[in-house]
Protein backbone atom coordinates (compact mmCIF):
# COMPACT_ATOMS: atom_id res chain seq x y z
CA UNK A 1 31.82 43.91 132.98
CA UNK A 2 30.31 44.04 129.42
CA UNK A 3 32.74 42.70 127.11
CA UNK A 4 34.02 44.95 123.96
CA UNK A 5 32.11 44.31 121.05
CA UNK A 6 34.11 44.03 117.46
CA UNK A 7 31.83 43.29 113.72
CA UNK A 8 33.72 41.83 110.92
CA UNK A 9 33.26 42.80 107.21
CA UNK A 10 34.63 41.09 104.02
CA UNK A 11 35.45 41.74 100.54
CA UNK A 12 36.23 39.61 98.05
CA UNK A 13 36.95 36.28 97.75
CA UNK A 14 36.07 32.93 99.62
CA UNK A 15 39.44 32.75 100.72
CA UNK A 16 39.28 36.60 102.45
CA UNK A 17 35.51 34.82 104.00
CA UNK A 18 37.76 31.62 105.67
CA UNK A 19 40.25 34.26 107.04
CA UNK A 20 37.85 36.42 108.60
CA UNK A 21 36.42 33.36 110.25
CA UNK A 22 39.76 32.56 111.61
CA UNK A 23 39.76 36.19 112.93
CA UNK A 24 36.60 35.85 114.26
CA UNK A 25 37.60 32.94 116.41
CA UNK A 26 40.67 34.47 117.58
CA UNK A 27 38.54 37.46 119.02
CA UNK A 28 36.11 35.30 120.34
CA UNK A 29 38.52 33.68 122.03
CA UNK A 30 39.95 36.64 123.54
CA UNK A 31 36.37 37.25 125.16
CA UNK A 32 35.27 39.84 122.92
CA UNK A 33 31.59 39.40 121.42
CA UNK A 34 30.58 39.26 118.03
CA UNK A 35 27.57 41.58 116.21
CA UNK A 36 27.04 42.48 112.63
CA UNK A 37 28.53 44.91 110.80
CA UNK A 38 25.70 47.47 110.38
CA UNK A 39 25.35 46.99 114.25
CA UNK A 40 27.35 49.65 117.04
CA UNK A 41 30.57 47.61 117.70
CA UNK A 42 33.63 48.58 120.02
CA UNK A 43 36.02 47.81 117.03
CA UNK A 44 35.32 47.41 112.76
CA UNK A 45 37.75 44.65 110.77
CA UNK A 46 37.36 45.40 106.91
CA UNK A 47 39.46 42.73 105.20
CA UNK A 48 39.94 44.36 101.97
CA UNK A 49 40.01 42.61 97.99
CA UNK A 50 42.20 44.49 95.12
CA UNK A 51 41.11 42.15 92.58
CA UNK A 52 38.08 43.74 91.47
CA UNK A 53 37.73 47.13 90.34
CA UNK A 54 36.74 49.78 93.21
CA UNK A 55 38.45 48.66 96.23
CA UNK A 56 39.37 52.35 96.99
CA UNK A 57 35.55 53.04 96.89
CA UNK A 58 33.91 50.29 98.39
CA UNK A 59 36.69 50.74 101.12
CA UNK A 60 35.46 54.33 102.32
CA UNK A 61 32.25 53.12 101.68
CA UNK A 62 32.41 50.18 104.39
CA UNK A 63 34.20 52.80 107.01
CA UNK A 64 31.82 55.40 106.54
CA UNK A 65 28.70 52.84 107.56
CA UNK A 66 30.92 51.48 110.35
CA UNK A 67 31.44 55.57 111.33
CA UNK A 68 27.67 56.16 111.15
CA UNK A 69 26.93 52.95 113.58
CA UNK A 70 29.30 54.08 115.77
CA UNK A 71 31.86 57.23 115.48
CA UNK A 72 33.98 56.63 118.62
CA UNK A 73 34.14 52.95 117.19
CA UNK A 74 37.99 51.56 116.44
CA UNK A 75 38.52 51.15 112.65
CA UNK A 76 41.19 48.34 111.34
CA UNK A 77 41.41 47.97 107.30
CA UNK A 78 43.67 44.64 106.51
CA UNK A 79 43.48 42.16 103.29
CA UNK A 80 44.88 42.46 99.97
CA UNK A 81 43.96 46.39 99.60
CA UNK A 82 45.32 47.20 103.00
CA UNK A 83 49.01 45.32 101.82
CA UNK A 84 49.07 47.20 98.45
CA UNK A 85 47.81 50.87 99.57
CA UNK A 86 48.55 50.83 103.53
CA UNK A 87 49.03 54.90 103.22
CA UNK A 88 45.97 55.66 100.81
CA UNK A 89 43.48 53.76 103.29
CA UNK A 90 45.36 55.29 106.45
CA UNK A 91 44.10 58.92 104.93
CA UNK A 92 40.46 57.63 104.72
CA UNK A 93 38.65 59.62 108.11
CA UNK A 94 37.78 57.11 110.67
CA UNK A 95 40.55 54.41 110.04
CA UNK A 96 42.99 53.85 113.06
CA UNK A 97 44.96 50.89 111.92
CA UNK A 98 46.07 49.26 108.41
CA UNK A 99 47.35 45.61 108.72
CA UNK A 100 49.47 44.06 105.96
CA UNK A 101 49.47 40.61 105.05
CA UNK A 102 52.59 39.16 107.19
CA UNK A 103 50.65 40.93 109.92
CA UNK A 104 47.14 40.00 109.88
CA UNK A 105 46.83 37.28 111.97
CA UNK A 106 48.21 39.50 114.69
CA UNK A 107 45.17 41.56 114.55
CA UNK A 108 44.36 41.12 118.53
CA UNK A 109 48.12 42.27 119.13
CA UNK A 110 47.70 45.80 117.45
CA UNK A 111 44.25 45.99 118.53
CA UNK A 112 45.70 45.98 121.95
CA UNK A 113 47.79 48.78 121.33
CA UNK A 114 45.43 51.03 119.93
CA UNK A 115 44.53 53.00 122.73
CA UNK A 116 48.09 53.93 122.94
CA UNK A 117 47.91 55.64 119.69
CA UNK A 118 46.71 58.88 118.71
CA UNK A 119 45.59 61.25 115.49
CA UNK A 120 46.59 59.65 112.52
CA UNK A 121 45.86 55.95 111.52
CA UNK A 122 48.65 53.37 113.09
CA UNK A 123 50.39 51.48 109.48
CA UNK A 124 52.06 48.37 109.68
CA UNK A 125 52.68 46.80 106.78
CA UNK A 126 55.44 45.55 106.05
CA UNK A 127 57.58 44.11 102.45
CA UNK A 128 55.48 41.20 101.16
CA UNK A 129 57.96 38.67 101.30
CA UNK A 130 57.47 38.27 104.82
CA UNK A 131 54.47 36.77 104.47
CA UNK A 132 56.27 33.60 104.32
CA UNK A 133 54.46 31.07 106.59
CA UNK A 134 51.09 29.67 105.85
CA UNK A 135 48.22 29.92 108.20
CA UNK A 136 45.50 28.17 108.30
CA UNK A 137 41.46 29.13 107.91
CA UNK A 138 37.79 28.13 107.46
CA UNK A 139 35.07 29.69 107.24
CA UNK A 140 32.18 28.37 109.59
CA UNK A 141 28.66 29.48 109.74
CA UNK A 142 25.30 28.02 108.84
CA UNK A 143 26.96 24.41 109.85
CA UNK A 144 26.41 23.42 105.77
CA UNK A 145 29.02 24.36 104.02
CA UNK A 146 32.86 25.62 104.96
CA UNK A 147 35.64 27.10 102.55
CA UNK A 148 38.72 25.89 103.69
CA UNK A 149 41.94 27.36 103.03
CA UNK A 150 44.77 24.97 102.11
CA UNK A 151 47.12 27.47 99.63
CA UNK A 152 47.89 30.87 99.67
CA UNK A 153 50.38 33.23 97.68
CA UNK A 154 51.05 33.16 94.08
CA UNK A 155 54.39 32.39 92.00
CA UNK A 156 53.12 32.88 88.67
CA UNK A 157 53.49 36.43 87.45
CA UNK A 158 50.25 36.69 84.99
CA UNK A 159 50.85 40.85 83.82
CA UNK A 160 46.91 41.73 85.22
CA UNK A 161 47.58 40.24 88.79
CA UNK A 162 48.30 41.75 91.92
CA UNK A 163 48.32 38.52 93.81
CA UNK A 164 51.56 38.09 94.56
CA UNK A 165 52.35 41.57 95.67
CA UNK A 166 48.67 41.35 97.88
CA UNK A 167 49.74 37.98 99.37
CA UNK A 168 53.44 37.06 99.03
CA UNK A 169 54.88 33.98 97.17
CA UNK A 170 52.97 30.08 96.72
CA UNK A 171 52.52 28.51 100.37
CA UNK A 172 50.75 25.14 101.22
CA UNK A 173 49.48 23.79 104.77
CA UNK A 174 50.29 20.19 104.75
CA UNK A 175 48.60 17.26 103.99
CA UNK A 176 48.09 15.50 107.46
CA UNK A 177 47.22 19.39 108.77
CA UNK A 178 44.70 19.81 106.33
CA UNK A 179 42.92 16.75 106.61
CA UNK A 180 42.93 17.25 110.58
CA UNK A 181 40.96 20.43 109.78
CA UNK A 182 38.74 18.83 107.88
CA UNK A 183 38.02 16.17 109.98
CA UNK A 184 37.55 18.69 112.52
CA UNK A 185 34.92 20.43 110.66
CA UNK A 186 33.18 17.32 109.83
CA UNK A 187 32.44 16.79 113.43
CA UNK A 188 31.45 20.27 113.62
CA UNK A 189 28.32 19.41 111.67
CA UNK A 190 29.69 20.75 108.19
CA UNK A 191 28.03 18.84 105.10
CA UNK A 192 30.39 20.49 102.35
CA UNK A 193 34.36 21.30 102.10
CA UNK A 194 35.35 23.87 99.40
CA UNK A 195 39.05 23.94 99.11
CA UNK A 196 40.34 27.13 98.91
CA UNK A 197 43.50 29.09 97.45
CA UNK A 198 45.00 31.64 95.38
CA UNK A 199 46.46 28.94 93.07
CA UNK A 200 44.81 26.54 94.64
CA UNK A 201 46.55 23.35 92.02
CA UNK A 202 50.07 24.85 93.16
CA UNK A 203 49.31 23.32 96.61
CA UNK A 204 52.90 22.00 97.56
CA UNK A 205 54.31 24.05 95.04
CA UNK A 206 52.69 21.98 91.85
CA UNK A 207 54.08 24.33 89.36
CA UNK A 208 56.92 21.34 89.55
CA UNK A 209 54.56 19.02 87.41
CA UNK A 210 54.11 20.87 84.56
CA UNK A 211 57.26 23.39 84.86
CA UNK A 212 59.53 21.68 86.15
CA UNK A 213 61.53 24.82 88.27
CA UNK A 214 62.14 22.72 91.44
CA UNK A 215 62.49 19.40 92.71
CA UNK A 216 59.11 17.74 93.81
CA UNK A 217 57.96 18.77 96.90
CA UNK A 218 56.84 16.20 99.80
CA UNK A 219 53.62 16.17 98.38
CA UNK A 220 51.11 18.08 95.73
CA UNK A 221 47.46 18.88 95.32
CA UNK A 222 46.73 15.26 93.95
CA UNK A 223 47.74 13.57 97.18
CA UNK A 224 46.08 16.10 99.05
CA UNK A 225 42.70 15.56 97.36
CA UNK A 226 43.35 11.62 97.38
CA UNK A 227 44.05 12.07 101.71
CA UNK A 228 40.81 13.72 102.03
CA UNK A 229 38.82 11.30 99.96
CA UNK A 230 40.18 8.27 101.77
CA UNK A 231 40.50 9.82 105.46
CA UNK A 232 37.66 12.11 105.85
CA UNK A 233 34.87 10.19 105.86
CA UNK A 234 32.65 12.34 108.40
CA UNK A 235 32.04 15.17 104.97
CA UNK A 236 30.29 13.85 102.51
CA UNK A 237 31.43 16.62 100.30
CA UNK A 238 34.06 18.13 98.91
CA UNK A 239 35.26 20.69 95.86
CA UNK A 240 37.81 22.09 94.19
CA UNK A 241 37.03 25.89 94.48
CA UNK A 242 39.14 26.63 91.49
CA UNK A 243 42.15 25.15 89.53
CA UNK A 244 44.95 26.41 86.34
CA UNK A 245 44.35 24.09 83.48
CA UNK A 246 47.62 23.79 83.38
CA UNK A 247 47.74 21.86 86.78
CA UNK A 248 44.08 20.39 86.29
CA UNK A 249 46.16 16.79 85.78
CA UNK A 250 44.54 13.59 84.13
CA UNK A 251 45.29 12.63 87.48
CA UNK A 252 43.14 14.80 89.65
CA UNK A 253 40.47 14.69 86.88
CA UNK A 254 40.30 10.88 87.30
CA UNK A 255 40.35 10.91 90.87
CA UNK A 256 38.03 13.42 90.86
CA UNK A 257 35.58 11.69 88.28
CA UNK A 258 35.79 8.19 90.41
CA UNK A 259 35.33 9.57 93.74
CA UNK A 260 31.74 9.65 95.47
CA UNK A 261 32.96 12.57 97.70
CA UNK A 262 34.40 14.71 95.35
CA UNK A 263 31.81 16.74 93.28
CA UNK A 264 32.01 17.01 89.50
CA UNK A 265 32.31 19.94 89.69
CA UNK A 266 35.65 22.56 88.38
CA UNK A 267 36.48 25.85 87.69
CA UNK A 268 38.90 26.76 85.50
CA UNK A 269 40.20 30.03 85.07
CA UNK A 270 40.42 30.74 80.76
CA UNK A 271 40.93 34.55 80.82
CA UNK A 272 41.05 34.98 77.25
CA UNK A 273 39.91 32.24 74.13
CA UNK A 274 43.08 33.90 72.13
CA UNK A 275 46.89 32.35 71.64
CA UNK A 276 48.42 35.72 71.27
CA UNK A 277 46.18 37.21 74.23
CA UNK A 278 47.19 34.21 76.53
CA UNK A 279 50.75 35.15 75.45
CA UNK A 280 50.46 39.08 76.50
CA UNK A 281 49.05 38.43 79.96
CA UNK A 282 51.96 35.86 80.37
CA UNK A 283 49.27 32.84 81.06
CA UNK A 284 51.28 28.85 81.20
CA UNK A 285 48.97 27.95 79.02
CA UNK A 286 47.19 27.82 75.05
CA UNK A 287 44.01 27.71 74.67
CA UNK A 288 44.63 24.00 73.12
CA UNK A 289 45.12 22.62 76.61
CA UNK A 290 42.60 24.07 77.77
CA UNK A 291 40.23 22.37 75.26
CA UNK A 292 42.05 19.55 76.24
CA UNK A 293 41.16 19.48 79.92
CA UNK A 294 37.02 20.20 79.10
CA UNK A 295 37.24 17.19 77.05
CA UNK A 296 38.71 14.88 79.40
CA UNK A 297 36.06 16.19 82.22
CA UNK A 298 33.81 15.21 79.79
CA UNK A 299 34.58 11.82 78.80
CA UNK A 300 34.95 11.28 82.98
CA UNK A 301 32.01 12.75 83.88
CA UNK A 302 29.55 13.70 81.10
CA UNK A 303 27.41 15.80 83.60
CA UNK A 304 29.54 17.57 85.46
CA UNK A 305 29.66 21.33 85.73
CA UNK A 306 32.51 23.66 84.18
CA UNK A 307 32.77 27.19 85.22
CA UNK A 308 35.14 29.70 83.43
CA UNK A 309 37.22 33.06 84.38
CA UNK A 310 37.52 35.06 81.27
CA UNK A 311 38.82 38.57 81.00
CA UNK A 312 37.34 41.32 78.35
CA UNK A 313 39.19 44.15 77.27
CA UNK A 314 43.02 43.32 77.85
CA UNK A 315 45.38 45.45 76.41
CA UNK A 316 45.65 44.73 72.67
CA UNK A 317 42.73 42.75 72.38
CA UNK A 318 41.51 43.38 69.25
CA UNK A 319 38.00 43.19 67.93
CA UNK A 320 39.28 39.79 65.76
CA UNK A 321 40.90 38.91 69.35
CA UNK A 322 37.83 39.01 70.86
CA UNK A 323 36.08 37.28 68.65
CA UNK A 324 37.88 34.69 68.58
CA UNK A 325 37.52 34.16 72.12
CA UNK A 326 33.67 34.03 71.72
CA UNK A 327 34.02 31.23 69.33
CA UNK A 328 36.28 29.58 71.42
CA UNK A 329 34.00 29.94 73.92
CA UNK A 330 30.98 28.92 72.42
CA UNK A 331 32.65 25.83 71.15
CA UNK A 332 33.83 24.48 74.54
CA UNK A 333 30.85 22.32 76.25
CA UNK A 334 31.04 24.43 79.75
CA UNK A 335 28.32 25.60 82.03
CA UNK A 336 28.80 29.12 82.64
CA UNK A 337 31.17 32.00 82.57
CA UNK A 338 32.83 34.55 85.49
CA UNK A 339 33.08 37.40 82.92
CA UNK A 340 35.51 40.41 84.31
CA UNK A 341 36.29 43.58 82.77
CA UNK A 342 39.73 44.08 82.70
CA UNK A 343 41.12 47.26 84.64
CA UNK A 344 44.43 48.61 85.13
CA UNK A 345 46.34 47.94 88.68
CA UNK A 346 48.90 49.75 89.32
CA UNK A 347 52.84 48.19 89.42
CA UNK A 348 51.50 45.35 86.98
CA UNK A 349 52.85 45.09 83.30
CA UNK A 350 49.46 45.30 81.60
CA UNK A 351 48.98 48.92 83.22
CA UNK A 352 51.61 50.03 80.74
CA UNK A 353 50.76 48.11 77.61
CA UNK A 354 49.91 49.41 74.35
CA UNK A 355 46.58 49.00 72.85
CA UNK A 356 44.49 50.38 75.58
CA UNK A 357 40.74 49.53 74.63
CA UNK A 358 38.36 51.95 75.76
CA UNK A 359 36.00 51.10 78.71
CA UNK A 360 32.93 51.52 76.80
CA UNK A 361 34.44 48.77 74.40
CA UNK A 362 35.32 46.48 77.94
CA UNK A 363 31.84 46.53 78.45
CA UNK A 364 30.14 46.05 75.17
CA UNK A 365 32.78 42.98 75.20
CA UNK A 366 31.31 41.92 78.71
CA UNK A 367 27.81 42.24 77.73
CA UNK A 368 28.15 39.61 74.96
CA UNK A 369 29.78 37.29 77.29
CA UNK A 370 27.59 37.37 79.99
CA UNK A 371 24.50 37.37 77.66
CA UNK A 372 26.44 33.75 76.21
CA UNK A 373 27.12 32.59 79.62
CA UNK A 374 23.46 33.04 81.05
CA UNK A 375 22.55 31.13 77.41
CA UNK A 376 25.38 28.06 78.56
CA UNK A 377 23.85 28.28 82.01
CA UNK A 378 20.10 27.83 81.32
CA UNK A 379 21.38 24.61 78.89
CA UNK A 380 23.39 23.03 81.28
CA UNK A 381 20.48 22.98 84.06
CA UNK A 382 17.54 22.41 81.29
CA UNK A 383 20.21 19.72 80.52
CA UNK A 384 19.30 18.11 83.55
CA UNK A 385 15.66 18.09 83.55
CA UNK A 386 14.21 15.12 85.55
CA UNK A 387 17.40 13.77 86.47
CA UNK A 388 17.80 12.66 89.76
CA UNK A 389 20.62 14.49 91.82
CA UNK A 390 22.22 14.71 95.39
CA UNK A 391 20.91 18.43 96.78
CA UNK A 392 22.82 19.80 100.55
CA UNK A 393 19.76 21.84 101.10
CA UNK A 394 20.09 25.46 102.99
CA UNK A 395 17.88 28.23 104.08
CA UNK A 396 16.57 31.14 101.55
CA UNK A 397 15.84 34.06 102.00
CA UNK A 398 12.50 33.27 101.06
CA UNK A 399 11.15 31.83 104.42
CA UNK A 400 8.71 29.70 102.46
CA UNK A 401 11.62 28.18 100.51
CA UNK A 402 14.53 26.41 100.74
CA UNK A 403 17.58 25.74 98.03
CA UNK A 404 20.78 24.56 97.76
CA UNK A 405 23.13 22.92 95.09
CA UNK A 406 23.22 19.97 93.40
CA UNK A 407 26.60 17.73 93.24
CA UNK A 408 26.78 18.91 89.69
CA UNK A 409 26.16 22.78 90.84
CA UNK A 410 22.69 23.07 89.75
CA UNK A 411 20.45 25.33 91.87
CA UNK A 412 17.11 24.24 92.66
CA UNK A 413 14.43 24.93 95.27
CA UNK A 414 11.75 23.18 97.04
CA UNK A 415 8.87 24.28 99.71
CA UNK A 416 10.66 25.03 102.58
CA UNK A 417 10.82 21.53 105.18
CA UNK A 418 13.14 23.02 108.34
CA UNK A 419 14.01 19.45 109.31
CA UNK A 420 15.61 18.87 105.63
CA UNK A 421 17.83 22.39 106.37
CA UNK A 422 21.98 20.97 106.10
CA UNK A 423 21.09 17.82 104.70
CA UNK A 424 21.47 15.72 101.69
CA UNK A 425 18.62 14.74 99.65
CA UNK A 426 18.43 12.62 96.44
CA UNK A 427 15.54 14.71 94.60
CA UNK A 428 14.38 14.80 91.13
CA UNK A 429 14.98 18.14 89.09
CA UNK A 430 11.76 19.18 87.36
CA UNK A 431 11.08 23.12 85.55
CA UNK A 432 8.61 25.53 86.91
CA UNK A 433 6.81 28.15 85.59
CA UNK A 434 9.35 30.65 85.27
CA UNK A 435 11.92 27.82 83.69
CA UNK A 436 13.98 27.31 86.76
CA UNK A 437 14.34 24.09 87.87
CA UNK A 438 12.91 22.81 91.36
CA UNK A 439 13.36 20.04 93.14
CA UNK A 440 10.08 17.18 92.99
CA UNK A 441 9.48 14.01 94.68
């Protein structure tokens, strides 16, 4: 008997990529077989994002192509979206079930029970809260690189977010659970670990360190990172998707700067280069200690790589708001900016605040940070012209090429070798033609 067929789509994040892995594997188990998403499947999974603008759209977008491959096909919506707007996505034509986040990892259950149900789409999602228990996830592949999920769930209550009504409150796997997954995929074949989380640095509730709210837990981020650097010896590399400055600790900086398997590499959400800005979107943080934390990278590890999260647009920014952000930002010595437009979500504090600023403002505003970031970017790599670097090398789409990432998160290619594919190379960063850099003898 041919076994059902079900093709998995994401949006969104790395950490909705480890968790449709994890589904993956549990349908795999179950006997079912895998195809792409533009292929005919039995059954479509759409793990929703609500984080960027357009979820509604890109959501019928996704169901309609999965409709069009297939229009007897079984359609399940889950993620973030599904959790905050389980009765708008039930009226999309085509969907038969909407998962919420406490029920997610249940997917196989429902899916089960679907030819039981009739007509309209089947909703089960439930109050947020109980999404209380953590579960586990990585994303596996190419056999190069895997985002592993160690956090999820969100206690701060910034007044953009919709985390922690999408995923619930801060959760942590353990430390000796963790590092067993690791460890795991290290003998998998995997070259590169990129921790993963919604507040990633609140791993064993870390908020303790710098607010103080609750006694210390068993153990935080810090002695997480400091287990997998000692324990995990089979992955050569490791990073720290992204991290509040305001848990980004001398100590994890240090540890980070002195370990060989830990990449200098961070990402530090900024969201806005203005005090009274910070203040409005209720960040635990001034800009100060942010500053602060790029400077101490810096003295650790002069040539590492700094990414930043900023936010354009937010209620009440002024035009002198704004620009004090871009001095801000053109002061700090970082590598490149994630520039987002801000956009109302509904049940969020923001989406009521005075001082709306109109979109074609948001946008001017994003222009001139992106333009600045592509300006940090090309100065940071140009930076590192003729250095010699560690590269994980990975196909491209260019079959003639290959690429992959420095340990510093410079991208560089090279003639394409196959044997080379998922492995390390020291190679020496040189500029082409077109002024991006490429990797030399």
């Amino acid at each position: 008997m041919t076994p059902r067929t079900v093709a998995f789509h994401t949006l969104g994040c790395k950490l909705n990529f480890s968790e449709t892995s994890t589904l993956r594997q549990q349908f795999e188990g179950a006997g079912f077989g895998v195809v792409g998403f533009r292929e005919s499947a039995d059954i479509y999974v759409l793990n929703t994002c609500s984080v960027t603008d357009g979820a509604d759209k890109k959501c019928r977008q996704e169901v309609r192509r999965a409709m069009r491959q297939n229009p007897s096909a079984q359609v399940v919506v889950t993620g973030c979206y599904a959790q905050l707007k389980p009765k708008e996505i039930a009226n999309i034509e085509g969907v038969d079930l909407v998962l919420g986040a406490a029920e997610k990892f249940r997917l196989l259950e429902y899916v089960d029970q679907l030819s039981t149900t009739s007509g309209k789409a089947w909703v089960v999602a439930g109050d947020v809260r109980e999404a209380d228990t953590f579960v586990s996830s990585a994303s596996f592949g190419d056999r190069t690189r895997s985002f592993l999920k160690v956090q999820d769930g969100c206690d701060y209550k910034c007044t953009f977010c919709t985390i922690p009504q999408a995923r619930g409150a801060s959760r942590s796997d353990t430390v000796s659970n963790a590092v067993a997954s690791a460890k795991t995929l290290g003998a998998q074949g995997v070259r590169e670990i990129v921790l993963t989380g919604c507040n990633l640095g609140d791993f064993g509730n870390g908020t303790d360190v710098i607010e103080g709210y609750r006694p210390r837990k068993e153990a935080l981020f810090v002695d997480l990172v400091k287990a997998l650097d000692e324990e995990v010896t089979a992955v050569p590399r490791f990073r720290i998707s992204s991290i509040e400055p305001n848990l980004c600790t001398d100590e994890i900086i240090d540890l980070v700067g002195g370990s060989s398997r830990f990449m200098p590499h961070f990402h530090m959400p900024l969201q806005s280069g203005c005090n009274a800005t910070l203040a409005r979107m209720a960040r635990r943080y001034k800009k100060e200690l942010y500053a602060e934390r790029v400077a101490r990278i810096r003295t650790q590890m002069p040539h590492a790589c700094i990414g930043v999260d900023v936010i354009v647009g937010f209620p009440g920014e002024t035009q002198e708001e704004f620009n004090e952000t871009v001095d801000f930002l053109e002061s700090l010595e970082v590598s490149y900016f994630h520039v987002f437009t801000y956009s109302e979500r509904d049940n969020t504090p923001a989406a009521t605040m005075p001082g709306v600023v109109p979109v074609q403002e948001r946008r001017r505003r994003n222009a001139i940070l992106t333009e600045l970031s592509a300006k940090k970017r090309r100065d940071f790599d140009m930076k590192h012209q003729g250095a010699t670097r560690p590269v994980l090398w990975e196909a491209d789409k260019n079959p003639a090429l290959m690429a992959g990432w420095s340990d510093n998160y410079v991208r560089v290619s090279a003639p394409r070798r196959e044997e080379m594919i998922g492995f390390l190379e020291e190679v020496v960063l040189a500029q082409d033609e077109k002024s991006q850099l490429i990797a030399t003898a």
